[in-house]
C-alpha atoms as a PDB file:
ATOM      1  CA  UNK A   1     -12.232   4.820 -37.159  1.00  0.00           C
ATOM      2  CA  UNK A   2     -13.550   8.021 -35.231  1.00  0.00           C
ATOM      3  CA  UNK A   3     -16.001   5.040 -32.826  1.00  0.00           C
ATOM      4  CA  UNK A   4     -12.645   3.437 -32.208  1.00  0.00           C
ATOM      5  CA  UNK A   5     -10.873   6.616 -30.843  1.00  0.00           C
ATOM      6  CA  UNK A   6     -13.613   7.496 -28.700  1.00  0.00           C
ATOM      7  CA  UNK A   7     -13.849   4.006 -27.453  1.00  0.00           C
ATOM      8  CA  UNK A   8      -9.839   4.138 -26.398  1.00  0.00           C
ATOM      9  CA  UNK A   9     -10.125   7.699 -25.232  1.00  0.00           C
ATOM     10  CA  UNK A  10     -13.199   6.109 -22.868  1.00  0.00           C
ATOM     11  CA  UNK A  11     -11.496   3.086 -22.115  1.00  0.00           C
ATOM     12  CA  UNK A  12      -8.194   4.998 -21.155  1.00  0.00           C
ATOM     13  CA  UNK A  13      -9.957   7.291 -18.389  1.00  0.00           C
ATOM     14  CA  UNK A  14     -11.655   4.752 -17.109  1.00  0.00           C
ATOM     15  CA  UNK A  15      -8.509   3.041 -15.972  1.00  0.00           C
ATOM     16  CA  UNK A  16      -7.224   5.835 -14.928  1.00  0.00           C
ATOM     17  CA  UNK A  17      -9.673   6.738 -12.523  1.00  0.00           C
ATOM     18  CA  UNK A  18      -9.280   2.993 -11.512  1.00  0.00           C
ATOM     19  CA  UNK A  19      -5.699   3.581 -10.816  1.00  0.00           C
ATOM     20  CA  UNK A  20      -6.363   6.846  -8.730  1.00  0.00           C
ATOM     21  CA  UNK A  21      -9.379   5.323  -6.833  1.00  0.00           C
ATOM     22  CA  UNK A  22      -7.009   2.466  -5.379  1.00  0.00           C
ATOM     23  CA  UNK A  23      -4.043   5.182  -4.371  1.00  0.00           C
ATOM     24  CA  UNK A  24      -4.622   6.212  -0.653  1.00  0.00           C
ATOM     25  CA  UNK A  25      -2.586   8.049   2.408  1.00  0.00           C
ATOM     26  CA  UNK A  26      -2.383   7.960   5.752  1.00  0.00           C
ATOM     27  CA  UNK A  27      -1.109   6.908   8.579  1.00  0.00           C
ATOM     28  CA  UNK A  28       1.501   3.945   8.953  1.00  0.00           C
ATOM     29  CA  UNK A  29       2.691   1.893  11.452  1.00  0.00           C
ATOM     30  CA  UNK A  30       4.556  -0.915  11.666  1.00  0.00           C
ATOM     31  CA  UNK A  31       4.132  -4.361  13.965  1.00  0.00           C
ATOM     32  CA  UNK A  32       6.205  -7.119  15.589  1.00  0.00           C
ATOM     33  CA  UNK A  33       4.225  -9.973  15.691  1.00  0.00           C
ATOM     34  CA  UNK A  34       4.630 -10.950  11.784  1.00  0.00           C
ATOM     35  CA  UNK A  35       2.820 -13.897  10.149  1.00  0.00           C
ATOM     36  CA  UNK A  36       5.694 -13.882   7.708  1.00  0.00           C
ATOM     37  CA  UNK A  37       8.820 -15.558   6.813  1.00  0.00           C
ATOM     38  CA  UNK A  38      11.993 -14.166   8.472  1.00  0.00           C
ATOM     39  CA  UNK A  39      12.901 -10.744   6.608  1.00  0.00           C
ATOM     40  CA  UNK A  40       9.617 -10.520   4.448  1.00  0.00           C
ATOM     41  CA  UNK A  41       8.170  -7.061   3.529  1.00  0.00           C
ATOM     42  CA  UNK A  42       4.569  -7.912   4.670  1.00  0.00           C
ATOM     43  CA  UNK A  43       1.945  -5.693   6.018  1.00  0.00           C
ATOM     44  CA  UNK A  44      -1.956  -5.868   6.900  1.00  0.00           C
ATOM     45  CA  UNK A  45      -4.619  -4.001   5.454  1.00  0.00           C
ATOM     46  CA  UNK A  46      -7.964  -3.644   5.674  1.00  0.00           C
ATOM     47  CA  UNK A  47      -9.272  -4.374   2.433  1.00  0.00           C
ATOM     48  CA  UNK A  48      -6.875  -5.409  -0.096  1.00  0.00           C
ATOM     49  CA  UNK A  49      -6.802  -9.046  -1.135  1.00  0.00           C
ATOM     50  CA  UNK A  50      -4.129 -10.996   0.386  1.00  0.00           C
ATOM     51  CA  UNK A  51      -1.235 -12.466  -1.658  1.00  0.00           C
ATOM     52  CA  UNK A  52      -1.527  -8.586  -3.286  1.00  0.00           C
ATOM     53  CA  UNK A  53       1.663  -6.583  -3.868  1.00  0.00           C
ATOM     54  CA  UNK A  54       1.527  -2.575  -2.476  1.00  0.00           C
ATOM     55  CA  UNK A  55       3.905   0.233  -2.639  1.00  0.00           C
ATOM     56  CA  UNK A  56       3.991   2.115   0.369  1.00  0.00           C
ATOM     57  CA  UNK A  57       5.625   5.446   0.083  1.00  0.00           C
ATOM     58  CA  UNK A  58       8.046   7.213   2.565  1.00  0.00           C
ATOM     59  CA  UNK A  59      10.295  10.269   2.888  1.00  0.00           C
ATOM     60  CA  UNK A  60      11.503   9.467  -0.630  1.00  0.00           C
ATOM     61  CA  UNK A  61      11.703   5.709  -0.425  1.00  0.00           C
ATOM     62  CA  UNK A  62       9.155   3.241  -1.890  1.00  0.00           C
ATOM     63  CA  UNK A  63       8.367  -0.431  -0.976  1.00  0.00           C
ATOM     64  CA  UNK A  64       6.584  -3.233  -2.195  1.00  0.00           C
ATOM     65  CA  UNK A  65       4.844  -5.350   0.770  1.00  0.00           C
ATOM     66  CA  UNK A  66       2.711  -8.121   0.554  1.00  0.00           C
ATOM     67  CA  UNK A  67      -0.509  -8.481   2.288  1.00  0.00           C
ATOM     68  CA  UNK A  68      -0.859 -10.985   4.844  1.00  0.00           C
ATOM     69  CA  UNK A  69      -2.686 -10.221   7.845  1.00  0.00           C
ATOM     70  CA  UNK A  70      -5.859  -7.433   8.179  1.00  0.00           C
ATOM     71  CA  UNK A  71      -5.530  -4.526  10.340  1.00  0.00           C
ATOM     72  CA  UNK A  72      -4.758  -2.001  11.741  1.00  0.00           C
ATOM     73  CA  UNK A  73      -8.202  -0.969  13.230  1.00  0.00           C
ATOM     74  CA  UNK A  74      -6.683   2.150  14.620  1.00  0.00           C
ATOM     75  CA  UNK A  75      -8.028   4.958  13.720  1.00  0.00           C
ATOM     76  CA  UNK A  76      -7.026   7.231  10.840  1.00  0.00           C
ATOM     77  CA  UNK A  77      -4.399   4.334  10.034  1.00  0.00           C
ATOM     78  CA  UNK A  78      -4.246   2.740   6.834  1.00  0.00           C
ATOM     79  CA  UNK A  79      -1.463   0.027   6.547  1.00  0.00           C
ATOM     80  CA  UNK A  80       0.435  -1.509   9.135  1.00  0.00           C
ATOM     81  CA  UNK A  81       4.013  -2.764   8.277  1.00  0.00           C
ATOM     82  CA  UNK A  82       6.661  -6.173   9.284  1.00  0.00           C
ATOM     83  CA  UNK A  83       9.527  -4.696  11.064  1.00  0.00           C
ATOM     84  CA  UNK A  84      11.642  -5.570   7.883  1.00  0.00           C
ATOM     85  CA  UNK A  85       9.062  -3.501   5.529  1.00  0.00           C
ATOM     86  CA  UNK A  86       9.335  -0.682   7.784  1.00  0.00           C
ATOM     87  CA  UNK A  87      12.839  -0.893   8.816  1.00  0.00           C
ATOM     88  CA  UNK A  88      13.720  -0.969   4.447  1.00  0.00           C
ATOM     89  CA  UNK A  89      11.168   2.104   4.532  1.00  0.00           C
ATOM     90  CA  UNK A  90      13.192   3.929   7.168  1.00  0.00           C
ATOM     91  CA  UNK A  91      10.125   4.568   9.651  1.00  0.00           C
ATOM     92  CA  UNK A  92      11.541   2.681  12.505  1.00  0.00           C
ATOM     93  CA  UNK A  93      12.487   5.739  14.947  1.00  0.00           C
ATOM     94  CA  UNK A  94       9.338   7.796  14.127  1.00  0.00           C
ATOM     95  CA  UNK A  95       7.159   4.758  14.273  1.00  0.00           C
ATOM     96  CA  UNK A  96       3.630   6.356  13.089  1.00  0.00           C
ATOM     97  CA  UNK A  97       4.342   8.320   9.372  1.00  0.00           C
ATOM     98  CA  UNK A  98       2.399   9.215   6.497  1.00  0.00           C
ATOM     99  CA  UNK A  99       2.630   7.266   3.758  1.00  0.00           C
ATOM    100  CA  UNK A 100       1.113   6.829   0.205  1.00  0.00           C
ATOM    101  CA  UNK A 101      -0.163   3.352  -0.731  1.00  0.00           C
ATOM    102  CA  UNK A 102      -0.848   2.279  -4.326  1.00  0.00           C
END
């Protein structure tokens, strides 16, 4: 019994540190030339698979994009955004924000 509660105890922060590992921030912006169907929350990324789901984290609001297209390669930027996934994250005046991606 006690080898089985260690065993979940280690198996439980090992996802966890999974979980944080894949949570990043930075900078956001978003893009015009989308390789999406009309009104799709899409975005490009770097590394993520595509077909994958993100939330990307605003000023409050949170939206799920998926990732089809790779990018940006702009410095110190870490998602870029369809004009529908950043005008439903409410970026579209500032046009460069921080964000939190999970």
């Amino acid at each position: 019994m006690r080898a089985q509660t260690t065993f979940l105890l280690c198996l439980t922060s090992f996802l966890a540190v999974i979980s944080v590992a894949q949570a990043e921030s930075g900078l956001a912006s978003y893009y015009s030339y989308a390789k999406a169907s009309r009104g799709e929350l899409t975005c490009a990324h770097r590394t993520r698979p595509f077909g994958s789901v993100l939330k990307v984290s605003y000023s409050g609001r949170t939206i799920q994009c998926r990732v089809n297209d790779r990018g940006p390669f702009i410095r110190g930027r870490i998602v870029d955004l369809s004009v529908p996934a950043a005008r439903a994250l409410g970026m579209m005046s500032a046009g460069v924000v921080r964000v939190s991606v999970e």
